[in-house]
N, C-alpha and C. Protein backbone atom coordinates (compact mmCIF):
# COMPACT_ATOMS: atom_id res chain seq x y z
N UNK A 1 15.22 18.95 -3.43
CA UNK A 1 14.39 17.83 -3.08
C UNK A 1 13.13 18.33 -2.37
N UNK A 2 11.88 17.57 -2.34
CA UNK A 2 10.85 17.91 -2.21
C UNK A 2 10.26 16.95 -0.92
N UNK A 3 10.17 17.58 0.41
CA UNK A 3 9.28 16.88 1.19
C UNK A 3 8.44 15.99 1.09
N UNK A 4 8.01 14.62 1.57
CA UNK A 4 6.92 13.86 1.36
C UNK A 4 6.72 12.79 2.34
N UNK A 5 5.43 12.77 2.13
CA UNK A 5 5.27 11.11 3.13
C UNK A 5 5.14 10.16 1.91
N UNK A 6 5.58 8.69 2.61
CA UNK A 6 6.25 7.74 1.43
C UNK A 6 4.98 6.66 2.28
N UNK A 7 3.88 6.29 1.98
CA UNK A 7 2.94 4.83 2.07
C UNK A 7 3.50 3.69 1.68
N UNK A 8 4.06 2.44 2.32
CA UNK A 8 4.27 1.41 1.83
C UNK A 8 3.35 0.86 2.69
N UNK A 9 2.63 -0.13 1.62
CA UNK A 9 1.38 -0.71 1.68
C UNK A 9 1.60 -2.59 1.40
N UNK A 10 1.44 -3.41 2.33
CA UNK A 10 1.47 -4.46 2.29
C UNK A 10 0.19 -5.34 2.37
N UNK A 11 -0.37 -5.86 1.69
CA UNK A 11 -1.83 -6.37 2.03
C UNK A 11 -1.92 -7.91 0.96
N UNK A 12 -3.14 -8.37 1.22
CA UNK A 12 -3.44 -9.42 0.05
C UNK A 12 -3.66 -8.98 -1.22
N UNK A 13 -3.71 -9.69 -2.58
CA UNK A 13 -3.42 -9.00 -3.77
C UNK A 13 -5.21 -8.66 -3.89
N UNK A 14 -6.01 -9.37 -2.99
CA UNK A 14 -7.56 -9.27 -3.11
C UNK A 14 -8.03 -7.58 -3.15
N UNK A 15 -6.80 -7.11 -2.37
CA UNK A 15 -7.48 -5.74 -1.72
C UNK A 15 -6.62 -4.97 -3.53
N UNK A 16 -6.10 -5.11 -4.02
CA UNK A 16 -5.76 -4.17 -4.97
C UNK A 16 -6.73 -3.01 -5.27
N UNK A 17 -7.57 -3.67 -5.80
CA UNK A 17 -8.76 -2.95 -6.24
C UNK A 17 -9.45 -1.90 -6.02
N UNK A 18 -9.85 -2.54 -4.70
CA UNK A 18 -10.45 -1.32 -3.50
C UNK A 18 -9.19 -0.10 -3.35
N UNK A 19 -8.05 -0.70 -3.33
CA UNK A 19 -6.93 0.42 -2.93
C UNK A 19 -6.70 0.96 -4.37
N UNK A 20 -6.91 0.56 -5.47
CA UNK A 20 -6.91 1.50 -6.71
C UNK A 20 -7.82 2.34 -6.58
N UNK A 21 -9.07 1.85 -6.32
CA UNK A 21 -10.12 2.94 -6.55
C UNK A 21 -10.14 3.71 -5.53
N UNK A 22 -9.48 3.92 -4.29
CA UNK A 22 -8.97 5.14 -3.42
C UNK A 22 -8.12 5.93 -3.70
N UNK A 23 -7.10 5.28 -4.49
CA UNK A 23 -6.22 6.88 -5.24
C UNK A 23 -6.84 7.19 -6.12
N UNK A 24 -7.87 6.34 -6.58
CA UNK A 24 -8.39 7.44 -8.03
C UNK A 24 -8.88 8.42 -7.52
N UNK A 25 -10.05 8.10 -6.49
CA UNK A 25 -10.67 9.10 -5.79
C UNK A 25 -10.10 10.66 -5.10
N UNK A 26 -8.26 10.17 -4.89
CA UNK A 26 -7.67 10.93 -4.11
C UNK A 26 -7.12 11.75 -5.33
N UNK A 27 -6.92 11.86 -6.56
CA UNK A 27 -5.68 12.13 -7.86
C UNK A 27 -4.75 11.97 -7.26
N UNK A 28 -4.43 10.00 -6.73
CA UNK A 28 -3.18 9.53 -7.03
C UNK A 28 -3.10 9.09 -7.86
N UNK A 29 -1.98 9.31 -9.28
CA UNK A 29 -1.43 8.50 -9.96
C UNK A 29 0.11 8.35 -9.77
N UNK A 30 0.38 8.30 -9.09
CA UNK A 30 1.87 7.24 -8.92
C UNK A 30 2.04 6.89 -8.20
N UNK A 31 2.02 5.52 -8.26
CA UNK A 31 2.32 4.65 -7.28
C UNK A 31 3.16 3.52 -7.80
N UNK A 32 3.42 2.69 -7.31
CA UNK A 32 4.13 1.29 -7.85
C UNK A 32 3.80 0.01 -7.13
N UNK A 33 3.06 -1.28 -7.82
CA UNK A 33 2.85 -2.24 -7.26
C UNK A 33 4.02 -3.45 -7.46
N UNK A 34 4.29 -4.10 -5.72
CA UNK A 34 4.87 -5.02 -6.42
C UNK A 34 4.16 -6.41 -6.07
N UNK A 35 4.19 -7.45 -7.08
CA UNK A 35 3.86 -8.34 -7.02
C UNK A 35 4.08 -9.53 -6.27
N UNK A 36 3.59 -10.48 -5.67
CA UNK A 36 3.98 -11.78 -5.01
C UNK A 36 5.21 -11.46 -4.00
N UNK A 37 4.94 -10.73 -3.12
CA UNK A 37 5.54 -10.31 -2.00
C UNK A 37 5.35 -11.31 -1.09
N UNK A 38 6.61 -11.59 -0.25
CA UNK A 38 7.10 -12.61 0.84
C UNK A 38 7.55 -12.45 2.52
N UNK A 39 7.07 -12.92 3.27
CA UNK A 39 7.55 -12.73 4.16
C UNK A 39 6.36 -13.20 5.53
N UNK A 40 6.96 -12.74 6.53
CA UNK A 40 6.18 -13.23 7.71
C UNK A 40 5.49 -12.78 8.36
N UNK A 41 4.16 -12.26 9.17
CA UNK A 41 3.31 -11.36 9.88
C UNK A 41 2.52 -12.16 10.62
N UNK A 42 1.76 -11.64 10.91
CA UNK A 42 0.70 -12.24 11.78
C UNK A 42 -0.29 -13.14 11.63
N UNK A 43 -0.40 -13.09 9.78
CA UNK A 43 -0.56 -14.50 9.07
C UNK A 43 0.07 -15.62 9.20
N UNK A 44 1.46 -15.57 9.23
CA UNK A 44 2.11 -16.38 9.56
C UNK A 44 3.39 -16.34 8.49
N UNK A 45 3.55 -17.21 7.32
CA UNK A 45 4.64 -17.04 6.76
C UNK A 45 3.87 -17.27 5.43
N UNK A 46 3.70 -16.11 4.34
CA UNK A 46 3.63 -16.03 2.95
C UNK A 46 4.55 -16.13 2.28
N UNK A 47 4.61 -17.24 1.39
CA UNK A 47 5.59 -17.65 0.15
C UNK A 47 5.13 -17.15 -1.27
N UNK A 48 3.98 -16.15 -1.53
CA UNK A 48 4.00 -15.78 -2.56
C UNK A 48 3.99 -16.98 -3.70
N UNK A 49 3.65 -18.41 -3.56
CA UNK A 49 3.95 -19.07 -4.39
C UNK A 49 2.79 -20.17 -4.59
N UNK A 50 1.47 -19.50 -4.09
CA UNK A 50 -0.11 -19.73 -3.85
C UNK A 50 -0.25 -19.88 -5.46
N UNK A 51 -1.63 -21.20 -5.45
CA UNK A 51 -1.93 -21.12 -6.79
C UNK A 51 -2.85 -19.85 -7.32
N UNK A 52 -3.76 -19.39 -6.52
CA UNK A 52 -4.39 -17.85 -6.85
C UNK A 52 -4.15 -16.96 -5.92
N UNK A 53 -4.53 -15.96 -6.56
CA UNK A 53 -3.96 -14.78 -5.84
C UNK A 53 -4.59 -14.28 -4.39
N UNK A 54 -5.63 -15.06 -3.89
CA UNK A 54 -6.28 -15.02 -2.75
C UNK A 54 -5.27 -14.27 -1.74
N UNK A 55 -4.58 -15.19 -1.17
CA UNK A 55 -3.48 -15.30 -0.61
C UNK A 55 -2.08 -14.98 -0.64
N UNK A 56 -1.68 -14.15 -2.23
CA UNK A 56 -0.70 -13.63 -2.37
C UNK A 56 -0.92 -12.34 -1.47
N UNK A 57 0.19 -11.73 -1.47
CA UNK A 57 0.44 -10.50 -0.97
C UNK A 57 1.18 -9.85 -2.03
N UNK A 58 0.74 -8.21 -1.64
CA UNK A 58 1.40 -7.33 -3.04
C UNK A 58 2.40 -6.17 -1.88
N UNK A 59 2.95 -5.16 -2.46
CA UNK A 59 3.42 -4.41 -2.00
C UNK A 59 2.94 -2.95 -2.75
N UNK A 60 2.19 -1.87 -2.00
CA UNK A 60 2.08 -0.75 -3.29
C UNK A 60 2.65 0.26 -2.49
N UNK A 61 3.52 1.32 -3.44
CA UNK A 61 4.71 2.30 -2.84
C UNK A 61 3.86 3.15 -3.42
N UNK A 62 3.44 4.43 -2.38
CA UNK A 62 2.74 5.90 -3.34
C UNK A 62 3.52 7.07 -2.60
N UNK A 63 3.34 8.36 -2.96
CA UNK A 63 3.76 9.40 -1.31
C UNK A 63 2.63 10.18 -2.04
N UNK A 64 2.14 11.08 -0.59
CA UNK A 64 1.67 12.24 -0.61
C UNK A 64 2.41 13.45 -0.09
N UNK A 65 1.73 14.28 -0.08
CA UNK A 65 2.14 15.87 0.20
C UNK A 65 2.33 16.23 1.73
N UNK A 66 3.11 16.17 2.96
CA UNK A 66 2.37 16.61 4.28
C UNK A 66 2.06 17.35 4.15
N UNK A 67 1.13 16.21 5.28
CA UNK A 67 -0.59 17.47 5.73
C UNK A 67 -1.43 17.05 4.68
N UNK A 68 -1.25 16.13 4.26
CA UNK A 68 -2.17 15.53 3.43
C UNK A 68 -2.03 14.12 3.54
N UNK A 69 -1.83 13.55 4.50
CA UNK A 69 -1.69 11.67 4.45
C UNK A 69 -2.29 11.55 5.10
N UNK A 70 -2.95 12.21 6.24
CA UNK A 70 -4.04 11.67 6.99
C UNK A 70 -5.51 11.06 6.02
N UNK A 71 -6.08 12.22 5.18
CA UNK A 71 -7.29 11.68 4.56
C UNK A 71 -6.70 10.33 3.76
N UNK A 72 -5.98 10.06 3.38
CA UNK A 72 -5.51 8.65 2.60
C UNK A 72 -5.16 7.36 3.48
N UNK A 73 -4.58 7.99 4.99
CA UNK A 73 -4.89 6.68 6.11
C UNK A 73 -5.98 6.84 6.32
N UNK A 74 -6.58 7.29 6.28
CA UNK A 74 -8.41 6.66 7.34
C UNK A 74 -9.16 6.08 5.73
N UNK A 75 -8.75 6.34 4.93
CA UNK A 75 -9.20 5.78 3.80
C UNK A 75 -8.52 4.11 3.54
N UNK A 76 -7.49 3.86 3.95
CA UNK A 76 -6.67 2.56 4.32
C UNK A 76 -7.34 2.35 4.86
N UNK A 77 -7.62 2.63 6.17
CA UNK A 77 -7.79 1.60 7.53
C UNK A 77 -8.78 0.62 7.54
N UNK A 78 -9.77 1.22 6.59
CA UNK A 78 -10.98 -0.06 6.73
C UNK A 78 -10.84 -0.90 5.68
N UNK A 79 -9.76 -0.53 4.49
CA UNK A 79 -9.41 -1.72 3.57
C UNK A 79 -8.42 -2.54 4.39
N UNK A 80 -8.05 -2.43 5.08
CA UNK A 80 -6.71 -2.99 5.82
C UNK A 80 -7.40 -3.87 6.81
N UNK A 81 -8.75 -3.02 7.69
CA UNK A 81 -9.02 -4.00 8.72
C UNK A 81 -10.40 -5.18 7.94
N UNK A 82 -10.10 -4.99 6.88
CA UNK A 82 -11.06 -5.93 6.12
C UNK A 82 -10.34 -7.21 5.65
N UNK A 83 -9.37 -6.68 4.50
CA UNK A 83 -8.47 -7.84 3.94
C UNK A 83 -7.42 -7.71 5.09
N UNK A 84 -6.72 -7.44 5.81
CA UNK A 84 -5.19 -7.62 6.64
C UNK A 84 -4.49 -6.73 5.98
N UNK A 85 -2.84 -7.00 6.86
CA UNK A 85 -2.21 -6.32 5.74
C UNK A 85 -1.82 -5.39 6.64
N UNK A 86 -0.33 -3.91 6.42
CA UNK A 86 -0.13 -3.76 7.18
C UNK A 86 0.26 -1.72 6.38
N UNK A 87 0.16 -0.95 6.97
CA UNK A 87 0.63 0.11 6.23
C UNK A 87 1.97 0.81 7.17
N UNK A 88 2.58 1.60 6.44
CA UNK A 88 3.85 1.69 7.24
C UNK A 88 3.99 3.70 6.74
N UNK A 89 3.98 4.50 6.99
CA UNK A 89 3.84 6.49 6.61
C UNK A 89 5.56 6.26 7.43
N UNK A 90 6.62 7.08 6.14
CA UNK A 90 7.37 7.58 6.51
C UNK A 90 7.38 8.72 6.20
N UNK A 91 8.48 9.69 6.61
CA UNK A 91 9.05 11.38 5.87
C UNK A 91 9.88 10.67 4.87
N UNK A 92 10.08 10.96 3.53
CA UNK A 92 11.29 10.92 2.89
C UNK A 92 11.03 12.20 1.76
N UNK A 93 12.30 11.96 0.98
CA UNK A 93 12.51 13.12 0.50
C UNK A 93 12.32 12.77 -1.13
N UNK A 94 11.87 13.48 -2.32
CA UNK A 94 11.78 13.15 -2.98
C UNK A 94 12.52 13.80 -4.14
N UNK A 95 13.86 13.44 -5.11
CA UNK A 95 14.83 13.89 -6.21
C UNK A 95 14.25 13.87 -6.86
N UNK A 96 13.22 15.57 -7.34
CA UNK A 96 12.51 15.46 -8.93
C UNK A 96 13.68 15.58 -9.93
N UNK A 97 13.70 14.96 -11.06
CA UNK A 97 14.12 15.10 -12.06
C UNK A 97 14.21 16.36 -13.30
């Protein structure tokens, strides 16, 4: 198994975009988005069940390399303190195949 930091990324579905075009910038390609994500924060309580996506919330799962997640948080932080939204850097381990 292979060391890694694991990004779970919670924000409005508005910010997708901006946060795609930061892993492009970074050569991330893998990540996983999930869609119409639920729950409660400092917004208050999202039901994911908004007629546009303004107001949905997504979830996007990526990892990097340590010693390399710092340049990809300060690259978050101002999409985050723009749209909301919340980022969460763990250690986990990763079972290549």
């Amino acid at each position: 198994m292979q060391k890694v930091k694991r990004f779970e990324i919670i924000t409005p579905a508005a910010a997708l975009k901006e946060i795609m075009r930061s892993f492009r910038e970074r050569n991330i390609t893998g990540y996983s988005v999930i869609q119409d994500v639920t729950g409660s924060g400092d917004r208050g309580w999202q039901s994911g069940d908004e007629l546009s996506d303004i107001s949905k919330n997504i979830l996007i799962i990526t990892t990097t390399e340590p010693g390399k997640e710092h340049e990809l948080e300060e690259t978050l932080r101002p999409i985050l303190k723009r749209y909301g939204g919340v980022c969460m850097v763990t250690d986990a381990l990763w079972l290549k195949h």
